[in-house]
PDB file of N, CA and C in Angstrom:
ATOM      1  N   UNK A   1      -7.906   1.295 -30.947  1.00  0.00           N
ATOM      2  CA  UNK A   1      -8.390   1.158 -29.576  1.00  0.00           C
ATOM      3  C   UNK A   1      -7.407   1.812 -28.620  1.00  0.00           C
ATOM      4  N   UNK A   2      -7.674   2.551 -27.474  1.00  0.00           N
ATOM      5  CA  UNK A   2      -7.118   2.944 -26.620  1.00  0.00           C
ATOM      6  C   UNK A   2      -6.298   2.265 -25.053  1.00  0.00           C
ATOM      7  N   UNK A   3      -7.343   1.004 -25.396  1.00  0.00           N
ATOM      8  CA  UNK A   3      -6.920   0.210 -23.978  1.00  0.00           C
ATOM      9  C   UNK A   3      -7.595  -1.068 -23.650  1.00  0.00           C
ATOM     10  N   UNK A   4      -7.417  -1.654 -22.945  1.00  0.00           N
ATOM     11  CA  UNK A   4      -8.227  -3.033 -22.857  1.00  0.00           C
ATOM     12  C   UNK A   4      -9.736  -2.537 -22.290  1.00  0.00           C
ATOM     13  N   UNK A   5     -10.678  -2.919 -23.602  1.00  0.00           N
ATOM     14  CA  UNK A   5     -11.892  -2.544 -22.741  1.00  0.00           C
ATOM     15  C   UNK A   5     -12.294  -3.052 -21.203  1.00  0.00           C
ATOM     16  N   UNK A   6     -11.985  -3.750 -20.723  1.00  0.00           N
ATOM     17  CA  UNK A   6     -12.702  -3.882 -19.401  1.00  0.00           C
ATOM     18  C   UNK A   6     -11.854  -2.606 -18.181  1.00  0.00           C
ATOM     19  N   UNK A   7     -10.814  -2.025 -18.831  1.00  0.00           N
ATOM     20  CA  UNK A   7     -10.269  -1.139 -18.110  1.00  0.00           C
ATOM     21  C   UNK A   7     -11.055  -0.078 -17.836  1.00  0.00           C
ATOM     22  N   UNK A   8     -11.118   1.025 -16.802  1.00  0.00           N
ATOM     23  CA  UNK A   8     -11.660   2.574 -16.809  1.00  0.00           C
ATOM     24  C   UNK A   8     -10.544   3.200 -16.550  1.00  0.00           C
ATOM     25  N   UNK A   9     -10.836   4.701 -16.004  1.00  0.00           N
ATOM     26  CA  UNK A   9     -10.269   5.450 -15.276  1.00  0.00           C
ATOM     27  C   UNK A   9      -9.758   5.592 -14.500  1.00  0.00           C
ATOM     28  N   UNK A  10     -10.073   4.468 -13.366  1.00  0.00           N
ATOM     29  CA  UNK A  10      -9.553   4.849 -12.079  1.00  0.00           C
ATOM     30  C   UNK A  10      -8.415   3.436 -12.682  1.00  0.00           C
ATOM     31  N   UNK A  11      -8.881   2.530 -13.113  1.00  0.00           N
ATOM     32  CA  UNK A  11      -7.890   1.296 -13.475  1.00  0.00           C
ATOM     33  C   UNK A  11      -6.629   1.665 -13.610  1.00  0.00           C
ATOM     34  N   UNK A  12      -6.837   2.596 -14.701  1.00  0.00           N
ATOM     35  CA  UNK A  12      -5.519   3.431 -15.433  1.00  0.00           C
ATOM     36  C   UNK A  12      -4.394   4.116 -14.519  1.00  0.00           C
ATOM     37  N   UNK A  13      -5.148   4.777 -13.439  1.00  0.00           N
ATOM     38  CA  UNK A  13      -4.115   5.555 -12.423  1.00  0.00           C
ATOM     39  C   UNK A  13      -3.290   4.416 -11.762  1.00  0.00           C
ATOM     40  N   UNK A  14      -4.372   3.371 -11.680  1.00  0.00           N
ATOM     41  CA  UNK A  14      -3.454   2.474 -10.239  1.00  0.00           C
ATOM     42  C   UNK A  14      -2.348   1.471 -10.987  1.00  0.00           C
ATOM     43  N   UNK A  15      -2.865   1.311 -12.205  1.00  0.00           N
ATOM     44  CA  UNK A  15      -1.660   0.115 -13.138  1.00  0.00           C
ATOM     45  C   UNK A  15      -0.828   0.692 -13.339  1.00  0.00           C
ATOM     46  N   UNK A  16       0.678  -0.100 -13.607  1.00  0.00           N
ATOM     47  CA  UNK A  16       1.749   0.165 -14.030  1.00  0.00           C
ATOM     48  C   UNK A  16       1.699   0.954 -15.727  1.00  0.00           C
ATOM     49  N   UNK A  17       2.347   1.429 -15.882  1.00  0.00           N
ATOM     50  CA  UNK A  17       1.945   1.741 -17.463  1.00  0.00           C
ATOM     51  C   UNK A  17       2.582   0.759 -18.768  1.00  0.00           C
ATOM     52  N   UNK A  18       3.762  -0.337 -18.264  1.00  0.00           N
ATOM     53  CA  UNK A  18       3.714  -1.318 -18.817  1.00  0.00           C
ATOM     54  C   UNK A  18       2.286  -2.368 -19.128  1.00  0.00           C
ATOM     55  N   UNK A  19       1.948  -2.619 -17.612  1.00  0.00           N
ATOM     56  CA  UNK A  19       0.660  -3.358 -18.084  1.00  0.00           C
ATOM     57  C   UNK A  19      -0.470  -2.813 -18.737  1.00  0.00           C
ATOM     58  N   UNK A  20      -0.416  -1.339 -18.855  1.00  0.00           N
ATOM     59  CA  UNK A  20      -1.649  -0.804 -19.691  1.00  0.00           C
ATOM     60  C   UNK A  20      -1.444  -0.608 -21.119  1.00  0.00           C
ATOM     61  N   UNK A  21       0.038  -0.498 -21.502  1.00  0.00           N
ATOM     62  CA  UNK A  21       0.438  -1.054 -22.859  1.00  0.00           C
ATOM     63  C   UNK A  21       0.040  -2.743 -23.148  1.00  0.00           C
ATOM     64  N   UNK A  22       0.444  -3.317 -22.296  1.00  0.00           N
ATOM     65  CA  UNK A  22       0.026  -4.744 -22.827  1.00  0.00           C
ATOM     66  C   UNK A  22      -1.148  -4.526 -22.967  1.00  0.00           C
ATOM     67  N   UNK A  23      -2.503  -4.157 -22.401  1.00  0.00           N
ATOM     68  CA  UNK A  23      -4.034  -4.155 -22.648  1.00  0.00           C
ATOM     69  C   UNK A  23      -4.363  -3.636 -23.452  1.00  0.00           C
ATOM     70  N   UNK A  24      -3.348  -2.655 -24.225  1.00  0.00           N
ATOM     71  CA  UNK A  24      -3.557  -1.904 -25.333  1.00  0.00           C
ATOM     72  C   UNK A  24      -3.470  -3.058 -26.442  1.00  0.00           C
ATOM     73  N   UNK A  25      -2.159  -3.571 -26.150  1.00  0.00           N
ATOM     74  CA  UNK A  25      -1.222  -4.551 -27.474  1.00  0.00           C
ATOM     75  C   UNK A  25      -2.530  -6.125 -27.343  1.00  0.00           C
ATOM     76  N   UNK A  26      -3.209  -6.681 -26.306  1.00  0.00           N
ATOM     77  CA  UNK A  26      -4.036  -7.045 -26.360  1.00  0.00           C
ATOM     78  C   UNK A  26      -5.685  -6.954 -27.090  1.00  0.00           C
ATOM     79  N   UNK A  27      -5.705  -5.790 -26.738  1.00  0.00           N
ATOM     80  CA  UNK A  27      -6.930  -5.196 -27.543  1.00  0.00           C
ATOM     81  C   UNK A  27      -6.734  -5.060 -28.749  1.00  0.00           C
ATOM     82  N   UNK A  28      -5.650  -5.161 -29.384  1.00  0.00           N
ATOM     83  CA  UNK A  28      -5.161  -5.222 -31.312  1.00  0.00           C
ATOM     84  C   UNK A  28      -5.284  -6.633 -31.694  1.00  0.00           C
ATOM     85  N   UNK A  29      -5.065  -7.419 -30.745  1.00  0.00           N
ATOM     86  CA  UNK A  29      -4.732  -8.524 -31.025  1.00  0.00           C
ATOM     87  C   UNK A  29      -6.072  -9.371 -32.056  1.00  0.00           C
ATOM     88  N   UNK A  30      -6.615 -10.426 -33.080  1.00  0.00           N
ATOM     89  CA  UNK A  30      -7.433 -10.767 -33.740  1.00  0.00           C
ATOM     90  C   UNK A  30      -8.036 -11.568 -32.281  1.00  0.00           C
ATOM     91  N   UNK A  31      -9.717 -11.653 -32.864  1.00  0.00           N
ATOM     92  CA  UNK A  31     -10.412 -12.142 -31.810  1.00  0.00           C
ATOM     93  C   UNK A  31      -9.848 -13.579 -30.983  1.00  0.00           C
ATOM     94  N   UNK A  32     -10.070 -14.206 -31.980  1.00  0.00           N
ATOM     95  CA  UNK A  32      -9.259 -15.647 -31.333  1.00  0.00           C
ATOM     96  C   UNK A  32      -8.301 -15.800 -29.988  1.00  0.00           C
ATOM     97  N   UNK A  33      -7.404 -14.602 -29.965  1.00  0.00           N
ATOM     98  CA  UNK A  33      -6.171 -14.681 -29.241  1.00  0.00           C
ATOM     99  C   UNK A  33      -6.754 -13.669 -28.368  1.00  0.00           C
ATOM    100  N   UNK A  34      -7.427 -12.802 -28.768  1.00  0.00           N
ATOM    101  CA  UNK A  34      -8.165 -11.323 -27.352  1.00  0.00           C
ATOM    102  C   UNK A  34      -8.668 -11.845 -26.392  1.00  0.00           C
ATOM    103  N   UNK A  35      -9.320 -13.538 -26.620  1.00  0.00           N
ATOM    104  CA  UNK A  35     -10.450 -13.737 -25.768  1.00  0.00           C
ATOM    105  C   UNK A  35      -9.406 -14.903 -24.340  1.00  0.00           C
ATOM    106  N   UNK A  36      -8.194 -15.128 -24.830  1.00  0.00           N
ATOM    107  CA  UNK A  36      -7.595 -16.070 -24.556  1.00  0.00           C
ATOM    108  C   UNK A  36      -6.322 -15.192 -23.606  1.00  0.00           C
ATOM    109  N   UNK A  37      -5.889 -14.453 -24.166  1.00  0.00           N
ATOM    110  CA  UNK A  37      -4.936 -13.187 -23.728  1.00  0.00           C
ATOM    111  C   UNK A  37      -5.880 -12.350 -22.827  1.00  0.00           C
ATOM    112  N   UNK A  38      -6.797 -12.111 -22.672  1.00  0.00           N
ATOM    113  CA  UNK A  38      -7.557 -11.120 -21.906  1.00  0.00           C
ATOM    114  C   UNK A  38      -8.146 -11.768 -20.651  1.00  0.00           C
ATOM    115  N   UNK A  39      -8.360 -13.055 -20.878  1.00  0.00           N
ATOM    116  CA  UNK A  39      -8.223 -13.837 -19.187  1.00  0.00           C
ATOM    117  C   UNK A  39      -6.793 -13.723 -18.600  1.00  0.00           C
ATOM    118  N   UNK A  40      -5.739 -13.807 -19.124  1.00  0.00           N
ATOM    119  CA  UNK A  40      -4.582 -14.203 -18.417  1.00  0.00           C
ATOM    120  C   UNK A  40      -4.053 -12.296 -17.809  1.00  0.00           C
ATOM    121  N   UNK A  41      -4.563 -11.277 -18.873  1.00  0.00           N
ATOM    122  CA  UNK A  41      -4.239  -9.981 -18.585  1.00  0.00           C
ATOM    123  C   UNK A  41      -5.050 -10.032 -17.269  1.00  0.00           C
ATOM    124  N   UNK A  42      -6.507  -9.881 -17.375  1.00  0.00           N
ATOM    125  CA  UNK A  42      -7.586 -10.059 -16.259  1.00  0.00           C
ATOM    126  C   UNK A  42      -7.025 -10.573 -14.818  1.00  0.00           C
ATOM    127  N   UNK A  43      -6.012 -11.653 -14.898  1.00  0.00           N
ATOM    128  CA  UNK A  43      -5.745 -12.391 -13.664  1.00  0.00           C
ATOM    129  C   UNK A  43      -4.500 -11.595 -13.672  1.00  0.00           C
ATOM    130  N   UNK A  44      -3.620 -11.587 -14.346  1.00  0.00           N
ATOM    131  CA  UNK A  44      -2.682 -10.170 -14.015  1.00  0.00           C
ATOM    132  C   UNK A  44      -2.791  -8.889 -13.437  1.00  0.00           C
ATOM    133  N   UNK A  45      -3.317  -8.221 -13.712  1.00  0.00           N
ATOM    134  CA  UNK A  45      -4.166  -6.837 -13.520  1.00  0.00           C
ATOM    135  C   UNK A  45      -4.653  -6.945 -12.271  1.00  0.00           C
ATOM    136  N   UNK A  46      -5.953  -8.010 -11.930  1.00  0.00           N
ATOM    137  CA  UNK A  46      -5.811  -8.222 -10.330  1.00  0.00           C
ATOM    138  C   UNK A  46      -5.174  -8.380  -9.038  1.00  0.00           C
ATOM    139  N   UNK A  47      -4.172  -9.541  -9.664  1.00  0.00           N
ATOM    140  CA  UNK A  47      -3.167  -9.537  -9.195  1.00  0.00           C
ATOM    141  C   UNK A  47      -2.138  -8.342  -8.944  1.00  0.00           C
ATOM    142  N   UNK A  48      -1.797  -7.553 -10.214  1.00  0.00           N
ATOM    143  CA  UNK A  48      -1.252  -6.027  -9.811  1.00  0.00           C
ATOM    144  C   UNK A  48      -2.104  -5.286  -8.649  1.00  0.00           C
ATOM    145  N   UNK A  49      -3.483  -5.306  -8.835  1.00  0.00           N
ATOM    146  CA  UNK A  49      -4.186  -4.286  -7.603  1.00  0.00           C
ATOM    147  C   UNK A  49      -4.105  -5.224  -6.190  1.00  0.00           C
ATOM    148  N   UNK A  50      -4.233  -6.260  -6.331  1.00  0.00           N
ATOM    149  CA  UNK A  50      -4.122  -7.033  -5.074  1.00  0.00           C
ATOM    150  C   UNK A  50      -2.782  -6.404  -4.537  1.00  0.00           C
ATOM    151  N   UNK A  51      -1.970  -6.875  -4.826  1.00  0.00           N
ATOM    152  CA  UNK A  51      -0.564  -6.398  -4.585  1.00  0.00           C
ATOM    153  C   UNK A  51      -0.515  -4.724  -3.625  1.00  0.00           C
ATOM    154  N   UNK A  52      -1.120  -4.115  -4.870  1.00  0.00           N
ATOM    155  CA  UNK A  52      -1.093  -2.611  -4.554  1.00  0.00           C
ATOM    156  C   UNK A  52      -1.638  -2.295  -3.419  1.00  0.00           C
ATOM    157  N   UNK A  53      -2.800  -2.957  -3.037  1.00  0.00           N
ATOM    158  CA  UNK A  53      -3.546  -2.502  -1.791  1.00  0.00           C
ATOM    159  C   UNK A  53      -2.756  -2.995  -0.487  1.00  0.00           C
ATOM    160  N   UNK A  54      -2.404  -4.286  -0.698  1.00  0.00           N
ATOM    161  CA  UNK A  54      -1.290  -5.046   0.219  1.00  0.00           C
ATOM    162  C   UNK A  54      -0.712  -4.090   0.965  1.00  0.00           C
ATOM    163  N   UNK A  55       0.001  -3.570  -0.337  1.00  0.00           N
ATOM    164  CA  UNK A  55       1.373  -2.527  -0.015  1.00  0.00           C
ATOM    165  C   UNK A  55       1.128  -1.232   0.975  1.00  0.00           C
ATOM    166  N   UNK A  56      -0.755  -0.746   0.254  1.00  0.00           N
ATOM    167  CA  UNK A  56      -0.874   0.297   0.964  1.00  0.00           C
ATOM    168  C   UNK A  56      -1.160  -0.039   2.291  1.00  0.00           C
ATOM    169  N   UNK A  57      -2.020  -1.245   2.627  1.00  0.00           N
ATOM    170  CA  UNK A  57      -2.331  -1.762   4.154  1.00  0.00           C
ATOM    171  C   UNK A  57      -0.982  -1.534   5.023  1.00  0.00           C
ATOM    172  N   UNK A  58       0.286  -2.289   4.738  1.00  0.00           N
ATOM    173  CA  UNK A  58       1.463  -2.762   5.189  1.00  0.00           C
ATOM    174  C   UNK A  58       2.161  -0.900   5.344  1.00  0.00           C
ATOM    175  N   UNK A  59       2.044   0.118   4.542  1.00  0.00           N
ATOM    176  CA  UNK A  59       2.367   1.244   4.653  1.00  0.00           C
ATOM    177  C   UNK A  59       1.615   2.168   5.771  1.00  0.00           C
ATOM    178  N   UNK A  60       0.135   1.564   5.899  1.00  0.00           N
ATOM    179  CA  UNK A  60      -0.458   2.687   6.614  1.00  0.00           C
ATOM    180  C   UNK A  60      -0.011   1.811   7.905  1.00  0.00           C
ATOM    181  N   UNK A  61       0.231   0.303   7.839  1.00  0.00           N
ATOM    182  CA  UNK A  61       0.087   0.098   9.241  1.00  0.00           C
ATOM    183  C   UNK A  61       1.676   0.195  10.122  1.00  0.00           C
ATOM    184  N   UNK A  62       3.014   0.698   9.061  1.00  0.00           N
ATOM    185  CA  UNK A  62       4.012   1.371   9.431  1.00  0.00           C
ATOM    186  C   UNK A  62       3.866   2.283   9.914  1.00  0.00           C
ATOM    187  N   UNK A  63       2.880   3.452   9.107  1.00  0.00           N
ATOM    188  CA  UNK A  63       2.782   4.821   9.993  1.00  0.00           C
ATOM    189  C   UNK A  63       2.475   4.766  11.427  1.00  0.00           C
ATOM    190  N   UNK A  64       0.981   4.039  12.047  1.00  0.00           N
ATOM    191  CA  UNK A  64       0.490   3.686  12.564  1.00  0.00           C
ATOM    192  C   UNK A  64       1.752   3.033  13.755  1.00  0.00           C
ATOM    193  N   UNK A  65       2.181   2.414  13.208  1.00  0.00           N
ATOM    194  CA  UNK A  65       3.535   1.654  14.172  1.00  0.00           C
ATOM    195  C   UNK A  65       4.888   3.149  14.554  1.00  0.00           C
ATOM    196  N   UNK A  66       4.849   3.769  13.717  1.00  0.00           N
ATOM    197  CA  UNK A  66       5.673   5.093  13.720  1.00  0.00           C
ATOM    198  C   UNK A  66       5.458   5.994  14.803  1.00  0.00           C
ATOM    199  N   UNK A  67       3.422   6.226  14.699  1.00  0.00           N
ATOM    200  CA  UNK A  67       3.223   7.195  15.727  1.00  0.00           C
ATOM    201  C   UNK A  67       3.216   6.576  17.109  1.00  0.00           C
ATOM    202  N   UNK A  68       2.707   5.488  16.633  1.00  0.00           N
ATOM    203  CA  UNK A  68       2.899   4.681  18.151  1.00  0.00           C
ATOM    204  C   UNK A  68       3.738   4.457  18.998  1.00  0.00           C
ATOM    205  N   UNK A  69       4.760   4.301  18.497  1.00  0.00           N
ATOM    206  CA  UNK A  69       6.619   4.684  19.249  1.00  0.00           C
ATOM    207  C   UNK A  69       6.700   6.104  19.229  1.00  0.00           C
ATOM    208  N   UNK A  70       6.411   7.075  18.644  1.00  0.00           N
ATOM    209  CA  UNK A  70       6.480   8.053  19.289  1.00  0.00           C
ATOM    210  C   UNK A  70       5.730   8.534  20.476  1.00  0.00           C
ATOM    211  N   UNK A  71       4.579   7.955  20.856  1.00  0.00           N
ATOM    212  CA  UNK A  71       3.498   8.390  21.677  1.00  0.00           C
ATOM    213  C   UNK A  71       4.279   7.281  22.884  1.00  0.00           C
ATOM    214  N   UNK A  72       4.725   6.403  22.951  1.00  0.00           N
ATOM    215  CA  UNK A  72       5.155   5.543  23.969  1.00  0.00           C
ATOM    216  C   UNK A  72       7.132   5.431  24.516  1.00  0.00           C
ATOM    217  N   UNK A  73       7.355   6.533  23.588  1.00  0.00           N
ATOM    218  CA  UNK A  73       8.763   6.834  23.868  1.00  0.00           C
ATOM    219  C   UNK A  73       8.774   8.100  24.780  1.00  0.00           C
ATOM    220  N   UNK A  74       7.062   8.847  24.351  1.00  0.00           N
ATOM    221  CA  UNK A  74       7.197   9.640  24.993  1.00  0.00           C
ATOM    222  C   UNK A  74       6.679   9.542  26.753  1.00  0.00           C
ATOM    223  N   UNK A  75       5.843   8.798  26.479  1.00  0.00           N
ATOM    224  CA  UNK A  75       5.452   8.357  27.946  1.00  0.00           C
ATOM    225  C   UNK A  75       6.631   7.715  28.623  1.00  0.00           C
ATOM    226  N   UNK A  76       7.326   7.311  28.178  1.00  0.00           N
ATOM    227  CA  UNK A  76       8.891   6.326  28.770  1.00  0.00           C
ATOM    228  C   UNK A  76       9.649   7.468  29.252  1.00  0.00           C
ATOM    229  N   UNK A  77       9.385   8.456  28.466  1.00  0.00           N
ATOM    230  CA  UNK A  77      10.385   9.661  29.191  1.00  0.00           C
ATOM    231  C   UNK A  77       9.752  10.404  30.383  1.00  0.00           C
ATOM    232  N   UNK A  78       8.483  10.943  30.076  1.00  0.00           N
ATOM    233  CA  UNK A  78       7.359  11.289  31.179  1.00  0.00           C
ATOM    234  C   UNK A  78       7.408  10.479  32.851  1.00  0.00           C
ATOM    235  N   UNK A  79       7.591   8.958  32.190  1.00  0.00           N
ATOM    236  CA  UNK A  79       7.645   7.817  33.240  1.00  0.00           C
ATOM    237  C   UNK A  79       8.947   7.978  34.442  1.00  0.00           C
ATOM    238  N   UNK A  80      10.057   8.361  33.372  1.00  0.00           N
ATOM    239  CA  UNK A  80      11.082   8.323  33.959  1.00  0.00           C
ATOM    240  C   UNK A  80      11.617   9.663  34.786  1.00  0.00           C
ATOM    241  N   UNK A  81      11.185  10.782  34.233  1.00  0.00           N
ATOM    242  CA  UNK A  81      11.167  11.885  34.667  1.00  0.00           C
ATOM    243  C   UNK A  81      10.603  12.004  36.033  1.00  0.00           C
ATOM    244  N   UNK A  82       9.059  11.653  36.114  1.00  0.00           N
ATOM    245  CA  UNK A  82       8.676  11.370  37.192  1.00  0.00           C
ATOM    246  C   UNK A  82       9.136  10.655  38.500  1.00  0.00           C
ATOM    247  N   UNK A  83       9.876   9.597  37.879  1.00  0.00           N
ATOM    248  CA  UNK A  83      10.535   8.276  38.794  1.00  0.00           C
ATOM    249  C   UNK A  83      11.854   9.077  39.450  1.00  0.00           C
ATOM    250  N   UNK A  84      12.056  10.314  38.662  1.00  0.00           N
ATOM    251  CA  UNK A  84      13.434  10.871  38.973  1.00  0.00           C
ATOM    252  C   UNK A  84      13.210  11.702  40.137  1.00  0.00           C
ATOM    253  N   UNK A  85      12.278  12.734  39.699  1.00  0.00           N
ATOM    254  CA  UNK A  85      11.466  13.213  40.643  1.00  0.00           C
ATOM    255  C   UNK A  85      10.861  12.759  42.243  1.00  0.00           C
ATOM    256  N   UNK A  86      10.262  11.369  41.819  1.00  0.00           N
ATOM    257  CA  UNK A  86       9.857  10.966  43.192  1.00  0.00           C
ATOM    258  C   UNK A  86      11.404  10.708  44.004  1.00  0.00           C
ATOM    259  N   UNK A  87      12.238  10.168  43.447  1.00  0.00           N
ATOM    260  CA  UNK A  87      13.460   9.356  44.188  1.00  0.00           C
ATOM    261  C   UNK A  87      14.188  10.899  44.636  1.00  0.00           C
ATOM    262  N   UNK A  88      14.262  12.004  44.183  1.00  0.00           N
ATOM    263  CA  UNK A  88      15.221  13.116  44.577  1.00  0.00           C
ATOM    264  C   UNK A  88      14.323  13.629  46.028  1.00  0.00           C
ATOM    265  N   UNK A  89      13.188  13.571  45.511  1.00  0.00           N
ATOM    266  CA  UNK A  89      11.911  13.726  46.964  1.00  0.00           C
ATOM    267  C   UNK A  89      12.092  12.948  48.077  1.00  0.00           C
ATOM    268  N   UNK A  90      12.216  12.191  48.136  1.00  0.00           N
ATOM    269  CA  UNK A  90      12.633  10.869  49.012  1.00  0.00           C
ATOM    270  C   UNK A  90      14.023  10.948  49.768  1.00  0.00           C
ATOM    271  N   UNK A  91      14.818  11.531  48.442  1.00  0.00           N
ATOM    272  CA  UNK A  91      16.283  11.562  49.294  1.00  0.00           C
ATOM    273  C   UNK A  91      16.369  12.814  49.668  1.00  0.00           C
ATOM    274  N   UNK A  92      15.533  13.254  50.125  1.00  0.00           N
ATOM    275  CA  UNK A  92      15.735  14.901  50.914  1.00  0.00           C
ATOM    276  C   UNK A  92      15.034  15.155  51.762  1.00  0.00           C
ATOM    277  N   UNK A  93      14.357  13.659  52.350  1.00  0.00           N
ATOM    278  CA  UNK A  93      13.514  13.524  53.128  1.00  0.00           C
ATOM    279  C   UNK A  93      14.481  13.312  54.643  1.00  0.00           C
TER     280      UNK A  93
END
């Protein structure tokens, strides 16, 4: 066998390749113990993608926080530039 049957393709990219050896070393295993080992892999495995998506949410919403200080650091400078501007206007009045 190649892998834990309930796995595919896309499964394969996103798991660790430790845990896709265990689904392998699972899938050898005699029936008795496959059916018993393959719930606890099952709640593992989810748990790995749960995780994973987490990570990607928490990553995109860094970027997101990244551009956003840049777009408001830049207005802070715009802000201030201006403020510099009006006050040199004023004192040459």
């Amino acid at each position: 066998m190649t892998g834990h049957p309930r796995l595919n393709d896309k499964d394969t990219e996103e798991l660790p390749r430790e845990l896709l050896e265990l689904g392998r070393q699972i899938a050898n295993l005699p029936s008795e113990y496959q059916a018993d080992m393959g719930r606890v892999y099952d709640q593992v495995v989810d748990s790995a993608r749960r995780r994973r998506r987490i990570l990607s949410l928490v990553q995109e919403a860094l970027s997101q926080l990244r551009l956003d200080i840049k777009y408001l650091m830049f207005d802070l400078q715009v802000t201030r530039d201006e403020r510099d501007a009006l006050r040199q206007d004023s004192s040459e009045d």
